[in-house]
N, C-alpha and C. Protein backbone atom coordinates (compact mmCIF):
# COMPACT_ATOMS: atom_id res chain seq x y z
N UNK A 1 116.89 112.78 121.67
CA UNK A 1 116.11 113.38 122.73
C UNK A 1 114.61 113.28 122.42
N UNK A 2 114.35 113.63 121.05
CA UNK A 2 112.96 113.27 120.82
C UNK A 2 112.85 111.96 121.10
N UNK A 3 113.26 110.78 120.65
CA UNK A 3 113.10 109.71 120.82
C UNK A 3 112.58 109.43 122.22
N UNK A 4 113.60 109.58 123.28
CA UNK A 4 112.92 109.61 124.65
C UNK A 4 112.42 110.42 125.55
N UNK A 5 111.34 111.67 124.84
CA UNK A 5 111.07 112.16 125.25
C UNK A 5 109.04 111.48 124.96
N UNK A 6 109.36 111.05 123.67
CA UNK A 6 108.38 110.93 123.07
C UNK A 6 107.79 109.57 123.43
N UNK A 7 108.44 108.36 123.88
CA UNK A 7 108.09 107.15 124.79
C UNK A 7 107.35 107.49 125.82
N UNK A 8 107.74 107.86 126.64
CA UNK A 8 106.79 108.51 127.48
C UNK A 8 105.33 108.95 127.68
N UNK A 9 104.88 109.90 126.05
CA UNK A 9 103.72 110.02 125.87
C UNK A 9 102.90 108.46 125.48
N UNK A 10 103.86 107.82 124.25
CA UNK A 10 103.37 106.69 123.77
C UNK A 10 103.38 105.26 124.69
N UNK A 11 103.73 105.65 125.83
CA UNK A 11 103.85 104.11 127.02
C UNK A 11 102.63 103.56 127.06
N UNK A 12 101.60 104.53 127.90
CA UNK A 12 100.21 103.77 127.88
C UNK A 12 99.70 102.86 126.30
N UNK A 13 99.64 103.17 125.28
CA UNK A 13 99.01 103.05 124.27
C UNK A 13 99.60 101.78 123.58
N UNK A 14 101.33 102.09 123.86
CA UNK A 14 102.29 100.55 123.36
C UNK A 14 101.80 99.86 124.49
N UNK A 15 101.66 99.98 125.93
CA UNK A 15 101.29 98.92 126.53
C UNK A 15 100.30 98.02 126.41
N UNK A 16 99.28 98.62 126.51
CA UNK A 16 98.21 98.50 126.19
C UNK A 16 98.15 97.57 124.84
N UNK A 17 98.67 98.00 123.91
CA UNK A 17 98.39 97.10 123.07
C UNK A 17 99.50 96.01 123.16
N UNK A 18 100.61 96.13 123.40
CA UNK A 18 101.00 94.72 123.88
C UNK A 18 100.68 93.67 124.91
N UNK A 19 99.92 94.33 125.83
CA UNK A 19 99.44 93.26 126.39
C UNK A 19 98.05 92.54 125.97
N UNK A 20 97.42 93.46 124.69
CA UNK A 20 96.79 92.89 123.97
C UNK A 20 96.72 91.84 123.19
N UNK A 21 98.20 92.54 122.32
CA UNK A 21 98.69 91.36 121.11
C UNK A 21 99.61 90.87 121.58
N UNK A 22 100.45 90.46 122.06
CA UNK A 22 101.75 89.78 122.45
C UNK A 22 100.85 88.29 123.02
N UNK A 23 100.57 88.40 123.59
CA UNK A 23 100.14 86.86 124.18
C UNK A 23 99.18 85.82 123.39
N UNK A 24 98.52 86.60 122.71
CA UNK A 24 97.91 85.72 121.51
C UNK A 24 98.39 85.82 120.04
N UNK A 25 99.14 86.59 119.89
CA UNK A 25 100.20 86.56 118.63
C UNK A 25 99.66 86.58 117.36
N UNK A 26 98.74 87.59 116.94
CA UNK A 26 97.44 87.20 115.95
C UNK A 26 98.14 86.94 114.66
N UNK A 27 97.66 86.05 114.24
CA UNK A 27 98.49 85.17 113.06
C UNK A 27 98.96 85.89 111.92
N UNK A 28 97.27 86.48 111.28
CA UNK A 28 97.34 86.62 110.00
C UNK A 28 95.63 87.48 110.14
N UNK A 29 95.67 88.76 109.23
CA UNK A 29 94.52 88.87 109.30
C UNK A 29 93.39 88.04 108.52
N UNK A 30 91.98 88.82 108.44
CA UNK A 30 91.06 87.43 107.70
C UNK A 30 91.37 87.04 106.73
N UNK A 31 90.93 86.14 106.20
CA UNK A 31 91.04 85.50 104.24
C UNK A 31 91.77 84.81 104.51
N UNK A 32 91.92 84.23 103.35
CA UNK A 32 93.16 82.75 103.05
C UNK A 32 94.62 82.63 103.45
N UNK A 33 95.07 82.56 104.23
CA UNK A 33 96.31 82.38 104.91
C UNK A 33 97.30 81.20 104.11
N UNK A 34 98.08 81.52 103.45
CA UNK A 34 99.27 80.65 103.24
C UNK A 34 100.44 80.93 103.21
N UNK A 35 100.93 80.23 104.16
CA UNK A 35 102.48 81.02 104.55
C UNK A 35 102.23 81.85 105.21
N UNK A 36 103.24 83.12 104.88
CA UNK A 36 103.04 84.60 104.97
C UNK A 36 102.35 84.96 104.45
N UNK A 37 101.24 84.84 103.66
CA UNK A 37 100.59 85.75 102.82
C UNK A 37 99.08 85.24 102.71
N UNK A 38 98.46 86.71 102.89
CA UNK A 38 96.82 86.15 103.05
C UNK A 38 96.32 87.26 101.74
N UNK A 39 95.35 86.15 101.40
CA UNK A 39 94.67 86.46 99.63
C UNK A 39 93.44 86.56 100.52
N UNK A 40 92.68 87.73 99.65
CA UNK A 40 91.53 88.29 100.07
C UNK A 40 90.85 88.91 98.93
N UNK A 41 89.68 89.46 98.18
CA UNK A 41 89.21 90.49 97.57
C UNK A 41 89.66 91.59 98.19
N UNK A 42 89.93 92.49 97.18
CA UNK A 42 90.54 93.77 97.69
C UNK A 42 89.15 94.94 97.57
N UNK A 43 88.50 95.31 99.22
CA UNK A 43 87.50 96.00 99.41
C UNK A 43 87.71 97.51 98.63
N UNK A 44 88.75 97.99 98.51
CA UNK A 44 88.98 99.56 97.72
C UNK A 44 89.13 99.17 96.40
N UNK A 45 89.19 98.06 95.50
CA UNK A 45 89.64 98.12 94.41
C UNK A 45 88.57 96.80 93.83
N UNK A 46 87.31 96.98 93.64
CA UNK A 46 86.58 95.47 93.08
C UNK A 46 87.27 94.85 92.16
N UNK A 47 87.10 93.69 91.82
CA UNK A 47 87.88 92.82 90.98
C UNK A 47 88.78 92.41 91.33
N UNK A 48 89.60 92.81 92.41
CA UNK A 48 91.41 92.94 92.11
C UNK A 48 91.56 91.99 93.92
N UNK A 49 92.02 91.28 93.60
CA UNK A 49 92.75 90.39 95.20
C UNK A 49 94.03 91.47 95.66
N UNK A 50 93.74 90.88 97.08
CA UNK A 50 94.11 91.97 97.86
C UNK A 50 95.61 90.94 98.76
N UNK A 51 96.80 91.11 98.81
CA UNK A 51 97.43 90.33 99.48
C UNK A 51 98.19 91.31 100.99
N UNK A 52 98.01 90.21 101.85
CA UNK A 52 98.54 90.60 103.21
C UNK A 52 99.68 90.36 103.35
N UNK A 53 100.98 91.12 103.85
CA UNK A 53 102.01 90.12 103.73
C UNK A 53 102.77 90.10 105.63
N UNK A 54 102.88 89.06 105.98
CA UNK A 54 103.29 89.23 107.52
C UNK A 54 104.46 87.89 107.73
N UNK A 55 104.92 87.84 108.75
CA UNK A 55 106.17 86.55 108.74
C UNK A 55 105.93 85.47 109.63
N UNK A 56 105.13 84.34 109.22
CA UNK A 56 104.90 83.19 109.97
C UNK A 56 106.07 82.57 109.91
N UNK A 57 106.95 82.71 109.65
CA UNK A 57 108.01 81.72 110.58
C UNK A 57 109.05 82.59 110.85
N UNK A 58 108.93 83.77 111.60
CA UNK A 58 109.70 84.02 112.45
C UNK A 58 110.35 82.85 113.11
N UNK A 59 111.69 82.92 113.77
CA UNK A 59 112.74 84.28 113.88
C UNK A 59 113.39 84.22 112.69
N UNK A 60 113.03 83.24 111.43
CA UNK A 60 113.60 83.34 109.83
C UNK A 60 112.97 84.68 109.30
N UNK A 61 113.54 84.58 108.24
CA UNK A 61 113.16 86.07 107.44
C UNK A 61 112.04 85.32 106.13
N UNK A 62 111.28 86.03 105.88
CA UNK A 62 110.67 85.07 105.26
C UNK A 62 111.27 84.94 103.26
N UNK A 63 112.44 85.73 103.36
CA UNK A 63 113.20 85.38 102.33
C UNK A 63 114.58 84.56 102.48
N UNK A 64 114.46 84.10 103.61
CA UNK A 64 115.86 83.04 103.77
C UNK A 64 115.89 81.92 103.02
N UNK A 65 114.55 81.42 102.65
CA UNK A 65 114.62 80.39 101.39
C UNK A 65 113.73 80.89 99.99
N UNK A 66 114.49 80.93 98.93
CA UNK A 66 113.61 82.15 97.82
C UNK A 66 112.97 81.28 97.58
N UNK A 67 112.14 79.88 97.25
CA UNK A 67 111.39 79.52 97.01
C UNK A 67 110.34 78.99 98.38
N UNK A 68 110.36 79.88 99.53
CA UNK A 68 109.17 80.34 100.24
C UNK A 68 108.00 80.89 99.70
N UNK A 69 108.47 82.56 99.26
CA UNK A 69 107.78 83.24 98.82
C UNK A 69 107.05 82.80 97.24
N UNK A 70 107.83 82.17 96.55
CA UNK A 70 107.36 81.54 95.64
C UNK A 70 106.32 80.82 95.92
N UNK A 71 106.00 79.85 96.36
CA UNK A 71 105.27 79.10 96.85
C UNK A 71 104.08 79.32 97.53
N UNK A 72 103.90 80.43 98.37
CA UNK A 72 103.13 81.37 98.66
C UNK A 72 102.16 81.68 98.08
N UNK A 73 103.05 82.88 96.96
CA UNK A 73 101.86 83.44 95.72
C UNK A 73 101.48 82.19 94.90
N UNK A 74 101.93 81.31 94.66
CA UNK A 74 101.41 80.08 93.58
C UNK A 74 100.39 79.39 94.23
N UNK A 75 100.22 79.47 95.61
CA UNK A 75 98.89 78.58 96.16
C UNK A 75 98.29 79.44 96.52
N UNK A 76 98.81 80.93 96.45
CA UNK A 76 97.25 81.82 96.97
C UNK A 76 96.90 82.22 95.44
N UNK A 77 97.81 81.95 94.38
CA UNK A 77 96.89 82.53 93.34
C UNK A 77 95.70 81.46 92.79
N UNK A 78 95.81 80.49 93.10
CA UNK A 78 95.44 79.08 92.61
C UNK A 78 94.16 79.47 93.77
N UNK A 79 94.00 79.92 94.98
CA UNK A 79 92.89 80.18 95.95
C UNK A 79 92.29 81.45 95.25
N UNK A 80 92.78 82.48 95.28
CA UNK A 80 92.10 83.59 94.61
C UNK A 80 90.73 83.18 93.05
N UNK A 81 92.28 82.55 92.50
CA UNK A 81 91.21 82.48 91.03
C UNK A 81 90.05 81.42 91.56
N UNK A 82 90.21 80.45 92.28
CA UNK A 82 89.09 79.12 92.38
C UNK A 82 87.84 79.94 93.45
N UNK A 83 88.40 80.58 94.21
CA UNK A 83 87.52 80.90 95.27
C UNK A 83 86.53 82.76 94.93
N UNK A 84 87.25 83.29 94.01
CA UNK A 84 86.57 84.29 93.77
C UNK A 84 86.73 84.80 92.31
N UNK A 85 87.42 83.71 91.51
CA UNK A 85 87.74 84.25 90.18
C UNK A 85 87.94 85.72 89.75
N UNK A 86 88.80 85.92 90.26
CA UNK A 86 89.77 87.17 90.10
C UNK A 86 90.44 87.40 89.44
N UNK A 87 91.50 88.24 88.52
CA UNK A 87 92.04 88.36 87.64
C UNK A 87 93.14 89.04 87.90
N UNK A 88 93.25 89.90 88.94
CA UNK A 88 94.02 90.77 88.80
C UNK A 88 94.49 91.14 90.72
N UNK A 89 95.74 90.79 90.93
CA UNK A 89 96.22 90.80 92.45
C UNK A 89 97.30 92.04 92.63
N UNK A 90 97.55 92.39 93.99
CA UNK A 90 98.05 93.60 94.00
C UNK A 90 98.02 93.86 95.84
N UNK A 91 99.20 94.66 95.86
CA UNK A 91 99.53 95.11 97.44
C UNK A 91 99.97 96.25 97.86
N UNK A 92 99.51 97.27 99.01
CA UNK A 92 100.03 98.57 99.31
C UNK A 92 101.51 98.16 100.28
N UNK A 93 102.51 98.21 100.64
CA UNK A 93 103.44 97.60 101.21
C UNK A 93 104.91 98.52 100.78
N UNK A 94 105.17 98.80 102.06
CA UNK A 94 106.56 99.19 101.75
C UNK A 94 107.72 98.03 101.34
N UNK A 95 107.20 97.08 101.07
CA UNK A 95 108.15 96.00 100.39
C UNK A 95 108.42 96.26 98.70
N UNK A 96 107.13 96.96 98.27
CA UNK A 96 106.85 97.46 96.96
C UNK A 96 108.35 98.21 96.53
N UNK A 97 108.96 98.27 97.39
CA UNK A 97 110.46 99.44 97.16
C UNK A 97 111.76 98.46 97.38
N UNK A 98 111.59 97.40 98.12
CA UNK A 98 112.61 95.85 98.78
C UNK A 98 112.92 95.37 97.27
N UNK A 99 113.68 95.43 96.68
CA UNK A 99 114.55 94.66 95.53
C UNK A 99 114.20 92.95 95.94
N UNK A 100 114.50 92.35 97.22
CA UNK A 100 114.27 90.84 96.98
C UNK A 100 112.55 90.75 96.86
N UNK A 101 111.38 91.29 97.29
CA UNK A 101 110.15 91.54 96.88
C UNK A 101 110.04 91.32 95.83
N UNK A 102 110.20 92.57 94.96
CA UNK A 102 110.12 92.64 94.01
C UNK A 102 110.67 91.99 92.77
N UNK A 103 111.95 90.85 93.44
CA UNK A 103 112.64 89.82 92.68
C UNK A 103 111.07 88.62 92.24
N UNK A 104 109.94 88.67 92.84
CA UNK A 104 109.11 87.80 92.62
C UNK A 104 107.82 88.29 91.85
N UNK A 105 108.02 89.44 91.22
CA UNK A 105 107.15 89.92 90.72
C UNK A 105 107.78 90.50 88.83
N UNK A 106 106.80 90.13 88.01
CA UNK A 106 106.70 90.49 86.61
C UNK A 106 106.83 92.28 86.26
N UNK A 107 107.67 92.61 84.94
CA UNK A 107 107.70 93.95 84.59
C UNK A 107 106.31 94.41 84.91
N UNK A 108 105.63 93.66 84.42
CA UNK A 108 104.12 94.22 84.84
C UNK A 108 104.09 94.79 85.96
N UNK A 109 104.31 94.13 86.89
CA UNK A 109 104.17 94.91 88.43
C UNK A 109 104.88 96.16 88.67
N UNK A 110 105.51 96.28 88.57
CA UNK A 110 106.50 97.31 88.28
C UNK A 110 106.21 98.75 87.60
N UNK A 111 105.59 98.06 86.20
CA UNK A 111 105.06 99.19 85.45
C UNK A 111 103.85 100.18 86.18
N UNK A 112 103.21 99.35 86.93
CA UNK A 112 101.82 99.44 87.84
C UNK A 112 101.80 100.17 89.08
N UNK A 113 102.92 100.69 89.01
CA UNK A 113 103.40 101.41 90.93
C UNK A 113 102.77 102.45 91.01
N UNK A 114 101.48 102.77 91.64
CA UNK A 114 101.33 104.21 91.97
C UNK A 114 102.22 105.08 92.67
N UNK A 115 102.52 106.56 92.40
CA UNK A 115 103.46 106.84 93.16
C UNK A 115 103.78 106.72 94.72
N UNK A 116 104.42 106.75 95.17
CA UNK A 116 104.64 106.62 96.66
C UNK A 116 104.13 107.48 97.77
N UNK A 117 103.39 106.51 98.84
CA UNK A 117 102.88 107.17 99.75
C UNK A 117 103.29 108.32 100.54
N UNK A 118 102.98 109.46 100.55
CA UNK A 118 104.04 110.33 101.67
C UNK A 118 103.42 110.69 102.76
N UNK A 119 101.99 110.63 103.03
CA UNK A 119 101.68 110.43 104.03
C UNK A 119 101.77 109.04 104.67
N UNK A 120 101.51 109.95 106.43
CA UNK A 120 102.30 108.53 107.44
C UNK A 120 101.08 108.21 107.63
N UNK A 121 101.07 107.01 108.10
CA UNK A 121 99.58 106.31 108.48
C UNK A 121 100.30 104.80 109.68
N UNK A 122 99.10 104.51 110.67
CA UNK A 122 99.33 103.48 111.07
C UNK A 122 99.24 102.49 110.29
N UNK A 123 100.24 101.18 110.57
CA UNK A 123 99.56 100.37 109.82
C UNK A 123 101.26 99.38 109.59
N UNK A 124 101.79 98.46 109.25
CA UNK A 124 102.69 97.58 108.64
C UNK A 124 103.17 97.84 107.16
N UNK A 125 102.15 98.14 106.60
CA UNK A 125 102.47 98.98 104.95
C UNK A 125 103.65 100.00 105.31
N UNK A 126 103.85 100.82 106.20
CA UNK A 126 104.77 101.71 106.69
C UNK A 126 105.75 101.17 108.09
N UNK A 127 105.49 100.66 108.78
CA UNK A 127 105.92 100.52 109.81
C UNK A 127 106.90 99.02 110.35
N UNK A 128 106.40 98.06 109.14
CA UNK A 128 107.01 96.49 109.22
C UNK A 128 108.16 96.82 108.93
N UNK A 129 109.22 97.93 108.00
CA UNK A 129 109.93 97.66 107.58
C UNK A 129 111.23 97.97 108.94
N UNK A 130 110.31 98.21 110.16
CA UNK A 130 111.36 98.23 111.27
C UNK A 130 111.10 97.11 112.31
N UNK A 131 110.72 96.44 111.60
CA UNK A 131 110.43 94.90 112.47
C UNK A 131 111.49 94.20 111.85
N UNK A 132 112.66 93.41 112.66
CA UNK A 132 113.46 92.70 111.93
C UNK A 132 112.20 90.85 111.76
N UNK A 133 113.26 89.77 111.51
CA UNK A 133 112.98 88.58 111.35
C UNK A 133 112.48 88.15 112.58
N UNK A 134 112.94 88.51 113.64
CA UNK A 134 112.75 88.00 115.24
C UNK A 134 111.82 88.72 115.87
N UNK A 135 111.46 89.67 114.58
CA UNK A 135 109.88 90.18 115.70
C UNK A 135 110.34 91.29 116.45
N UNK A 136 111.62 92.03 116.43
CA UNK A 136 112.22 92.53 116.82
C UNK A 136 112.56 94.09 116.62
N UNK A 137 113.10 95.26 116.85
CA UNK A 137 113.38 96.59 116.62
C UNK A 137 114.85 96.06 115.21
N UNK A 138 114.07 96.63 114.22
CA UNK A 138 115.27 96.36 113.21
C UNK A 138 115.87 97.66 112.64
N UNK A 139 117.15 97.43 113.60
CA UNK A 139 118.86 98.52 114.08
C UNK A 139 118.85 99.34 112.61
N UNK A 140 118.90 98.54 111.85
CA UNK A 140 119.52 99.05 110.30
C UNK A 140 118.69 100.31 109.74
N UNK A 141 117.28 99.49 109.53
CA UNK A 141 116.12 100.43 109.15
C UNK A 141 116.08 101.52 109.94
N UNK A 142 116.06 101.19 111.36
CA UNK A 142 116.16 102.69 112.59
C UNK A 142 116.99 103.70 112.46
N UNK A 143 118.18 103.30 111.86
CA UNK A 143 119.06 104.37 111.81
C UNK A 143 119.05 104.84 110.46
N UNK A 144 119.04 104.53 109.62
CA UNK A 144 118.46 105.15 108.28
C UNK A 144 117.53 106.24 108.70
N UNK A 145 116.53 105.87 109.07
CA UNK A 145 115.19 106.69 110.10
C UNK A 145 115.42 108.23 110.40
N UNK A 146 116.50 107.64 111.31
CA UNK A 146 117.25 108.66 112.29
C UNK A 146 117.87 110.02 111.78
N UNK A 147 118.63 109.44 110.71
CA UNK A 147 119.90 109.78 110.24
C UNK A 147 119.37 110.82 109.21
N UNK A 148 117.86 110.27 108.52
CA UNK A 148 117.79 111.27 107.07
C UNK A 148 116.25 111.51 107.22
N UNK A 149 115.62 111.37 108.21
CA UNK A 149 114.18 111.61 108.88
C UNK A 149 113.13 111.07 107.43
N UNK A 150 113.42 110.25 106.67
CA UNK A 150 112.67 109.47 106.28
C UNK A 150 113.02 107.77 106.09
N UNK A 151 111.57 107.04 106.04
CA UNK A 151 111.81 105.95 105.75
C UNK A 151 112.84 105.16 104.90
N UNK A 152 113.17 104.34 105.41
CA UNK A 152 114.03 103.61 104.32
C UNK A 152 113.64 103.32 102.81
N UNK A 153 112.62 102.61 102.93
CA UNK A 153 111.47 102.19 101.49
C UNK A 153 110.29 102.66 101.91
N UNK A 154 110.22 103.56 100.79
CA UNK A 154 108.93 103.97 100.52
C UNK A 154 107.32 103.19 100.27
N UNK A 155 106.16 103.72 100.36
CA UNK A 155 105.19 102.78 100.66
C UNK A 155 104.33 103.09 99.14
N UNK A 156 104.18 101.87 98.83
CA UNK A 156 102.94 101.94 97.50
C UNK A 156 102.21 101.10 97.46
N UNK A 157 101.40 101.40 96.47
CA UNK A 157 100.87 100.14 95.95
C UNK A 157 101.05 99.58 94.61
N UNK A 158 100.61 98.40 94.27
CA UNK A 158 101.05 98.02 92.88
C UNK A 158 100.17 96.68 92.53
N UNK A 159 100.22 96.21 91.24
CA UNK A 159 99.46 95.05 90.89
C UNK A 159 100.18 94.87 89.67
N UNK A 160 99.48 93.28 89.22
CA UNK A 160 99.48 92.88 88.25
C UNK A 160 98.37 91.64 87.84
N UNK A 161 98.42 90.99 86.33
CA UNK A 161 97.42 90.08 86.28
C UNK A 161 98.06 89.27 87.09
N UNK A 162 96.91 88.25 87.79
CA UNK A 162 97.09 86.69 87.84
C UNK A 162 98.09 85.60 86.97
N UNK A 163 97.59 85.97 85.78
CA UNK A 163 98.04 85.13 84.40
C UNK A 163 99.26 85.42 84.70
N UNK A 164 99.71 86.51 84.51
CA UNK A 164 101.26 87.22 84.14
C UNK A 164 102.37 86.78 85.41
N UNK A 165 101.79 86.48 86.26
CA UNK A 165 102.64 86.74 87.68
C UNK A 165 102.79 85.12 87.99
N UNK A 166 101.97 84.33 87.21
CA UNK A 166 102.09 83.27 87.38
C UNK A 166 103.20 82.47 86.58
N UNK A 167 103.05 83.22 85.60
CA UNK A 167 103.94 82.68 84.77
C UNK A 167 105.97 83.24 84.60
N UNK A 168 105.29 84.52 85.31
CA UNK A 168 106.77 84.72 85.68
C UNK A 168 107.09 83.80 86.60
N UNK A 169 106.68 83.34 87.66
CA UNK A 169 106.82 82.27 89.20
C UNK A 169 107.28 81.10 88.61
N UNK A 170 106.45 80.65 87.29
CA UNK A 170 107.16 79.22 86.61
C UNK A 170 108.30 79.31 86.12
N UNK A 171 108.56 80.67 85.01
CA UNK A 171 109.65 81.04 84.53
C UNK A 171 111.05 80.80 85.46
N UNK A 172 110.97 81.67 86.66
CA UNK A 172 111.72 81.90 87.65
C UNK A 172 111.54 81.00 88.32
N UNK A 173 111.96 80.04 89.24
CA UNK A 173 111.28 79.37 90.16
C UNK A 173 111.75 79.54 91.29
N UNK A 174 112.57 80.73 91.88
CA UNK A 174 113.07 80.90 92.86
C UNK A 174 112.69 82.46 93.02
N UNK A 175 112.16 83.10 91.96
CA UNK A 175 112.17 84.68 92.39
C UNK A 175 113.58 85.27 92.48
N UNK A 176 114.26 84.86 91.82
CA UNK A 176 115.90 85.51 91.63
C UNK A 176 116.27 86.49 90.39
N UNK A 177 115.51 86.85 89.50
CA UNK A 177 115.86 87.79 88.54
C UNK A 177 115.93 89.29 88.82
């Protein structure tokens, strides 16, 4: 009942912005775009690259082939270090909690988790994880939602070096551990 009671208030505002974004489909925000993932300096944290993570090839998932995501971080880290010599990369993302995510990332990263966000905020860090592959309302995550009035995966942030994350990517070459 909340659910459709509460559409109602939010109609103008989803419209509105879908007829904003839907027709031009904005890619990727600014900075280096590869793949899914855009490398940037991270403005709250100097020193430290900042990664975007979004799904350019929808209606795939962007873990349907594990050496996607691989591939990804290995040419944005190779952009980060050449283009701003950086040392140290890192992301706020409720993926930070996704087991196949985190299949591509070093103990380091891991060790590095600030605790989890509990405030709600706009934004994909919280809210992607109910977007399926197709761009779509994703059923699974919703009812989790529903069912226990919190998110499925929790939202953080986390980092690690450059060096370290790279070399786990060679180690691994699929992000499967």
């Amino acid at each position: 009942r909340f659910e459709e009671n509460l559409i109602d208030l939010f109609r103008p505002a989803l419209l509105e912005r879908a007829q904003r974004d839907f027709p031009k489909r904005t890619p990727a925000p600014e900075g280096s775009g590869v793949g899914s993932l855009v490398f940037h300096p991270d403005p709250k944290r100097p020193g430290r690259a900042f990664v975007h993570i979004y799904n350019a090839v929808t209606p795939y998932s962007i873990f349907a082939d594990p050496r996607y995501i691989r591939s990804c971080l290995l040419e944005g880290l190779d952009f980060i270090e050449r283009e701003f010599d950086l040392k140290v990369i890192g992301t706020h993302t409720w993926l930070n909690s996704y087991p196949k995510w985190l299949s591509y990332f070093p103990e380091e990263y891991r060790d590095n988790f600030l605790p989890p966000n509990q405030e709600v905020a706009i934004g994909d860090q919280f809210w992607g994880q109910f977007v399926n592959a197709r761009g779509c309302f994703n059923e699974k995550h919703g009812a989790v939602m529903r069912q226990t009035g919190n998110f499925p995966f929790a939202t953080r942030y986390s980092h690690c070096s450059i060096g370290r994350l790279r070399q786990y990517l060679e180690e691994s070459p699929c992000g499967t551990r």
